[in-house]
N, C-alpha and C. Protein backbone atom coordinates (compact mmCIF):
# COMPACT_ATOMS: atom_id res chain seq x y z
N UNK A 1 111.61 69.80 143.80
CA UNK A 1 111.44 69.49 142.38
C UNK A 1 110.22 68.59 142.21
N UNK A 2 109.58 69.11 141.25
CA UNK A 2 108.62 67.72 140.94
C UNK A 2 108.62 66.54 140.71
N UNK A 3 107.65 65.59 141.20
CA UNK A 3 108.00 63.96 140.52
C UNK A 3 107.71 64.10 139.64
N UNK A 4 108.30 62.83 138.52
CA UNK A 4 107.92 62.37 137.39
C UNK A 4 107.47 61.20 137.72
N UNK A 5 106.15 60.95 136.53
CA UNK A 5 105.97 59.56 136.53
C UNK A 5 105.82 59.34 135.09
N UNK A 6 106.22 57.97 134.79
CA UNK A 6 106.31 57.24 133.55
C UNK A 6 104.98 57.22 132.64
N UNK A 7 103.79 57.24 132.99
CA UNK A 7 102.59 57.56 132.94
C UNK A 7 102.27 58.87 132.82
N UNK A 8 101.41 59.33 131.73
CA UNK A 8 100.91 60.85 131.35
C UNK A 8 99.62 60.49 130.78
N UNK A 9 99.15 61.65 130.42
CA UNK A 9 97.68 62.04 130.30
C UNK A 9 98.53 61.56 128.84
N UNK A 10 96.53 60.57 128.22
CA UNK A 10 96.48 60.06 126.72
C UNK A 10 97.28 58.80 126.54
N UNK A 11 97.48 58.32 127.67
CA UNK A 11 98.64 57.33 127.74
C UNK A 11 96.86 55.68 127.62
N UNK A 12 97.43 54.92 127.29
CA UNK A 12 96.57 53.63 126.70
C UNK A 12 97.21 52.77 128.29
N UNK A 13 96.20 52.24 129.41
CA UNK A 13 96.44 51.37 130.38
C UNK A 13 95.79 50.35 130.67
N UNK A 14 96.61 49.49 131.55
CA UNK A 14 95.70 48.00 131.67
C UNK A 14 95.79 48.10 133.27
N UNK A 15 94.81 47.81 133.90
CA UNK A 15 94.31 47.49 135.01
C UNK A 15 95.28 46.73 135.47
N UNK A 16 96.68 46.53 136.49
CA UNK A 16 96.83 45.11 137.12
C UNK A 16 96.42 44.43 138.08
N UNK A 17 95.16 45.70 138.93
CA UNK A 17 95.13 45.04 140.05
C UNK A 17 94.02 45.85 140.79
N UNK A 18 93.07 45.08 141.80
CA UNK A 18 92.04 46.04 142.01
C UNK A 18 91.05 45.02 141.41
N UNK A 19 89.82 45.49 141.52
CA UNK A 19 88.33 44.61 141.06
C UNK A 19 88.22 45.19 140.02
N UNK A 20 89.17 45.86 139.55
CA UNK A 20 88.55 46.68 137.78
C UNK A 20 90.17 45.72 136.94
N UNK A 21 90.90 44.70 138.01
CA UNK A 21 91.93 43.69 137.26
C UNK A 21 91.42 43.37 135.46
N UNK A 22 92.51 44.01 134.48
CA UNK A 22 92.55 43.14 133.14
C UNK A 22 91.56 44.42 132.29
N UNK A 23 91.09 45.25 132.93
CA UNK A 23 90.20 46.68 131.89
C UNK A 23 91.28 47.24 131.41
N UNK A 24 91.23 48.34 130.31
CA UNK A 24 92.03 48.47 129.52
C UNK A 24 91.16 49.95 129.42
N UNK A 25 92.05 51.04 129.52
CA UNK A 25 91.09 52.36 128.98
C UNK A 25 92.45 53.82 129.01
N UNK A 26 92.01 55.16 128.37
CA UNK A 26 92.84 55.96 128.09
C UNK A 26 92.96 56.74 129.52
N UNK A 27 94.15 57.47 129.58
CA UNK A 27 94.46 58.15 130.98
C UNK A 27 93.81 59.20 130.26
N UNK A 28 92.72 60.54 131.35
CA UNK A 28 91.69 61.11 130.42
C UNK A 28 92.67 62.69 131.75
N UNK A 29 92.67 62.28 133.10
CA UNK A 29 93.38 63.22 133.92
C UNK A 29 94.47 62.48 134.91
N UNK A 30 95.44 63.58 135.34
CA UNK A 30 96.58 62.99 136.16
C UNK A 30 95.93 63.48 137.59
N UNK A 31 95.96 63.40 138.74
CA UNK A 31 96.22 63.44 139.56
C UNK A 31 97.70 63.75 140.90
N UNK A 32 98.37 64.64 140.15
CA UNK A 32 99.89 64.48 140.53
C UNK A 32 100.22 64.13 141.94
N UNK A 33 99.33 65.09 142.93
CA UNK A 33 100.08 64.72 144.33
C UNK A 33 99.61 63.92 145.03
N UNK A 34 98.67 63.05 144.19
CA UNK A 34 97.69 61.93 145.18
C UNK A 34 98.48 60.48 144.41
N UNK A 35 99.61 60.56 143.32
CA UNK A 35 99.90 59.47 142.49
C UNK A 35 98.56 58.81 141.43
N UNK A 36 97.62 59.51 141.53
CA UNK A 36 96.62 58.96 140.58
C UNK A 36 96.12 59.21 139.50
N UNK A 37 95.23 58.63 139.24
CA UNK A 37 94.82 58.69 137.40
C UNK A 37 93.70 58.37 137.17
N UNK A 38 93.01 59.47 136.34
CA UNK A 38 91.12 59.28 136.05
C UNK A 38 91.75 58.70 134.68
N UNK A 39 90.63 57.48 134.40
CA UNK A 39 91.12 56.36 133.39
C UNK A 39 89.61 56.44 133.13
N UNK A 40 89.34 56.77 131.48
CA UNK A 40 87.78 56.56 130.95
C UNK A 40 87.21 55.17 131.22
N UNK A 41 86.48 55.41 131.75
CA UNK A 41 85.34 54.02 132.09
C UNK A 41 85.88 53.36 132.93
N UNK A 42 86.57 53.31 133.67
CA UNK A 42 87.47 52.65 134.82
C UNK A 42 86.96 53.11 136.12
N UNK A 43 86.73 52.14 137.01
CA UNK A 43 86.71 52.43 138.79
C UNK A 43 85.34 53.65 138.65
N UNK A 44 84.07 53.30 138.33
CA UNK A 44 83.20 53.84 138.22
C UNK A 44 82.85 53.90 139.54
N UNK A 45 82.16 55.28 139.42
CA UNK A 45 81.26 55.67 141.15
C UNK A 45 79.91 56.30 141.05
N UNK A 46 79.10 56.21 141.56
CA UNK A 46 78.20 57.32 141.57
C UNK A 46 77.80 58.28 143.19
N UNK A 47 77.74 59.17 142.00
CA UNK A 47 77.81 60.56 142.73
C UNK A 47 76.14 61.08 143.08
N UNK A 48 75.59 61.13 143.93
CA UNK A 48 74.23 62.09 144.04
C UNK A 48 74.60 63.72 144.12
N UNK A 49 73.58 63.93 142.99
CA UNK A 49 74.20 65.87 142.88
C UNK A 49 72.33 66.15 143.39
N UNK A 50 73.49 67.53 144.16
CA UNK A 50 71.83 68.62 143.91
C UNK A 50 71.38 69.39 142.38
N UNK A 51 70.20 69.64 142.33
CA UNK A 51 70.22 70.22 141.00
C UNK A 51 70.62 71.70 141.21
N UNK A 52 70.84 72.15 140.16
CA UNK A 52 72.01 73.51 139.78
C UNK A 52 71.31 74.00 138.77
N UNK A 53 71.62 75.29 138.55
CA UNK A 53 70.73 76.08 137.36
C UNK A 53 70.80 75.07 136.22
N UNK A 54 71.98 74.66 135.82
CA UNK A 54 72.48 73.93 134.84
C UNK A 54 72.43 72.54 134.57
N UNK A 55 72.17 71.57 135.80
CA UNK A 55 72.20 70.44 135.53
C UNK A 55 70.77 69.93 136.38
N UNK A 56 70.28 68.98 135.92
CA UNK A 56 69.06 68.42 136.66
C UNK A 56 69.35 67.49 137.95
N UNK A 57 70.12 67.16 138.39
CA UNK A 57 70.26 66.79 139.74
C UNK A 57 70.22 65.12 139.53
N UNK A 58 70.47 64.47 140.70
CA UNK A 58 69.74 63.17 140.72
C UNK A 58 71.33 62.39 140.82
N UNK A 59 71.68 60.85 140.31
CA UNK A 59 72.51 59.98 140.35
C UNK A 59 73.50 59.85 139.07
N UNK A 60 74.66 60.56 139.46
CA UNK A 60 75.21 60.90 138.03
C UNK A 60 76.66 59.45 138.47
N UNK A 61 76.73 58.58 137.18
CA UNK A 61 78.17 57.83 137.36
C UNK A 61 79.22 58.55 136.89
N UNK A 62 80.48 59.10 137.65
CA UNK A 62 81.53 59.33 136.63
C UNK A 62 82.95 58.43 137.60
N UNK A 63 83.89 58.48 136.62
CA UNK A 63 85.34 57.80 137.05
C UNK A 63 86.04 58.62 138.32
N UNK A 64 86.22 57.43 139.25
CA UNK A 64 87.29 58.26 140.21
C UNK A 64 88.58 57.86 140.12
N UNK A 65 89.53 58.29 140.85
CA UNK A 65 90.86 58.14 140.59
C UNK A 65 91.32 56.78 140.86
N UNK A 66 92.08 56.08 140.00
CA UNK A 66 92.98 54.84 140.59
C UNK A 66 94.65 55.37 140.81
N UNK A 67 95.15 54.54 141.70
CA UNK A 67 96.32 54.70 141.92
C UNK A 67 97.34 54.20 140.83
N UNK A 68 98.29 55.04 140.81
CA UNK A 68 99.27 54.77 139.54
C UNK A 68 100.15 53.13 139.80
N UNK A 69 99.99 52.72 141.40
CA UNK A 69 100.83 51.60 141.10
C UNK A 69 100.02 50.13 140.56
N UNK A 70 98.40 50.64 140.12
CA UNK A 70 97.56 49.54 139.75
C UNK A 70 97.13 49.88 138.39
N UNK A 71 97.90 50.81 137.34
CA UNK A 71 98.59 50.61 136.13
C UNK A 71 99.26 50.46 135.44
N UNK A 72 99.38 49.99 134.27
CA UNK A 72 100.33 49.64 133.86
C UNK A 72 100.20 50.01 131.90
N UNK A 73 101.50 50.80 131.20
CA UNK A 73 101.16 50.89 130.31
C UNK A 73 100.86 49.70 129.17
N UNK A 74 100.06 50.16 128.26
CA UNK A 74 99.63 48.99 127.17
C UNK A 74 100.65 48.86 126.36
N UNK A 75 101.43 47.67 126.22
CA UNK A 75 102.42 47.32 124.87
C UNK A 75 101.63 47.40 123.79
N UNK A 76 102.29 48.66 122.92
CA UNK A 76 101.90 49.26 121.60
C UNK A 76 101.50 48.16 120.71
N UNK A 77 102.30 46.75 120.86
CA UNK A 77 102.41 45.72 119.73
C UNK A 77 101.43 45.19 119.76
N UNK A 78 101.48 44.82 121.23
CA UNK A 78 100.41 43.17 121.38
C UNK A 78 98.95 43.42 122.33
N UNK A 79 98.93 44.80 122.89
CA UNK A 79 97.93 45.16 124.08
C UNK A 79 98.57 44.86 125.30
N UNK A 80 99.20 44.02 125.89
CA UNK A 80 99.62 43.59 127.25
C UNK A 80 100.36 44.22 127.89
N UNK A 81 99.93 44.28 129.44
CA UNK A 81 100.79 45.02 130.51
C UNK A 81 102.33 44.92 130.39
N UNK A 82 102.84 46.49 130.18
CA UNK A 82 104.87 46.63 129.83
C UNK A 82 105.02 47.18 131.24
N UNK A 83 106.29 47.13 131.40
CA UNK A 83 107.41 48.47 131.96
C UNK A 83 107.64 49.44 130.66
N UNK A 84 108.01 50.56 131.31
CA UNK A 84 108.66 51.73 130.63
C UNK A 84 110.02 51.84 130.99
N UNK A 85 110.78 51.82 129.57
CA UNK A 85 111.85 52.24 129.84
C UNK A 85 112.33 53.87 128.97
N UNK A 86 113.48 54.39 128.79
CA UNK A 86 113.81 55.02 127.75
C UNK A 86 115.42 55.50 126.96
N UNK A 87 115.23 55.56 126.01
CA UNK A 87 115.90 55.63 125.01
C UNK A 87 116.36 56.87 124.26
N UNK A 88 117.58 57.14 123.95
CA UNK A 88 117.69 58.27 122.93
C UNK A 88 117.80 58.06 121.60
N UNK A 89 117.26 58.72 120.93
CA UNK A 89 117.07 58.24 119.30
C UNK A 89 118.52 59.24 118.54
N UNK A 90 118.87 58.81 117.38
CA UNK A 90 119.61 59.23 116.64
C UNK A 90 119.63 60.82 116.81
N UNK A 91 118.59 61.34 116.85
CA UNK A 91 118.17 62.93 116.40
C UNK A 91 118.38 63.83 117.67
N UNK A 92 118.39 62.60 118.89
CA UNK A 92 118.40 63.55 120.24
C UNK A 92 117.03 63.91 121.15
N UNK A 93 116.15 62.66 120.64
CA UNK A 93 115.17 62.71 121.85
C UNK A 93 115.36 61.47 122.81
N UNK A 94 114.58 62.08 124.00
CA UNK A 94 114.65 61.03 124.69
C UNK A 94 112.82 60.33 124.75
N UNK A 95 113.01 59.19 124.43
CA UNK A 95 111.44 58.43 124.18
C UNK A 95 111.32 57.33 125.25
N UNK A 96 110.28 57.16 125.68
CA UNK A 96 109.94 56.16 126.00
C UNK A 96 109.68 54.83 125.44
N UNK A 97 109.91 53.60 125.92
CA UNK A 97 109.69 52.32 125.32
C UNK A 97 109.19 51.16 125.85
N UNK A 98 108.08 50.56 125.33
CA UNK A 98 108.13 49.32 125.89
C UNK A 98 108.81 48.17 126.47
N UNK A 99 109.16 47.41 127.38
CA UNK A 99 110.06 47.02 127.94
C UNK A 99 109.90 45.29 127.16
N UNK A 100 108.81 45.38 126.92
CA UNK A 100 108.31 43.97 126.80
C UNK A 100 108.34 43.52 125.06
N UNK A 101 108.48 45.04 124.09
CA UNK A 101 108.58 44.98 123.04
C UNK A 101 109.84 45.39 122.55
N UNK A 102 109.56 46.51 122.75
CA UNK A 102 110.99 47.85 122.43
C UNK A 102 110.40 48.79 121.53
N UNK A 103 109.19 48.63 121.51
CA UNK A 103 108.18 49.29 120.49
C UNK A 103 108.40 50.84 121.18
N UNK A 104 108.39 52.04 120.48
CA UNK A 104 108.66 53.68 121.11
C UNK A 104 106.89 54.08 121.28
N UNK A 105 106.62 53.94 122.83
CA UNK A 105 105.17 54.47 123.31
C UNK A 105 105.27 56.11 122.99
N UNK A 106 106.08 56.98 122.76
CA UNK A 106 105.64 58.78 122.48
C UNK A 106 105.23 58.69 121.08
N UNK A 107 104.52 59.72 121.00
CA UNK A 107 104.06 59.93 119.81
C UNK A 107 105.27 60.77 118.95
């Protein structure tokens, strides 16, 4: 069966740990069987490409993966690093929640 993790793509995260500690940016891709997560503007690298019909070559920066246990989701309320917990609502979903608020992180 597949894992789940509490964390999904579009999800709002804070850095806890790592030299990129206290950045704040959107989950943009998952990474499932490595536990990781391409986070916009986060854990920057650069890459040297050859040039390609299509692209001009040379020193391109893009995001590499961080590990899921050095995020943490953003409390909807206040910005600051939560736990996830979850909840069933009146209607019969099950949502996720801030642990630190109780604020409902799904859209």
């Amino acid at each position: 069966m597949a894992e789940t993790f509490k964390i999904k793509k579009g999800d709002k995260v804070v850095v806890i740990a790592g030299r990129e500690k206290g950045k704040k940016g959107e989950i943009i891709r998952m990474v499932r069987a490595e536990r990781r997560a391409v986070v916009a503007g986060i854990n920057m690298v650069k890459r040297h490409t050859r040039p390609s019909s299509g692209t001009p070559g040379g020193i391109v920066e893009k995001e590499a993966p961080i590990h899921l246990s050095n995020l943490a989701i953003q409390d909807p309320k206040d910005g600051r690093p939560t736990r996830v917990g979850y909840k069933i609502l009146e209607d019969g979903r099950k949502v996720r929640v801030a642990k630190r608020s109780g604020e409902v992180i799904d859209r």
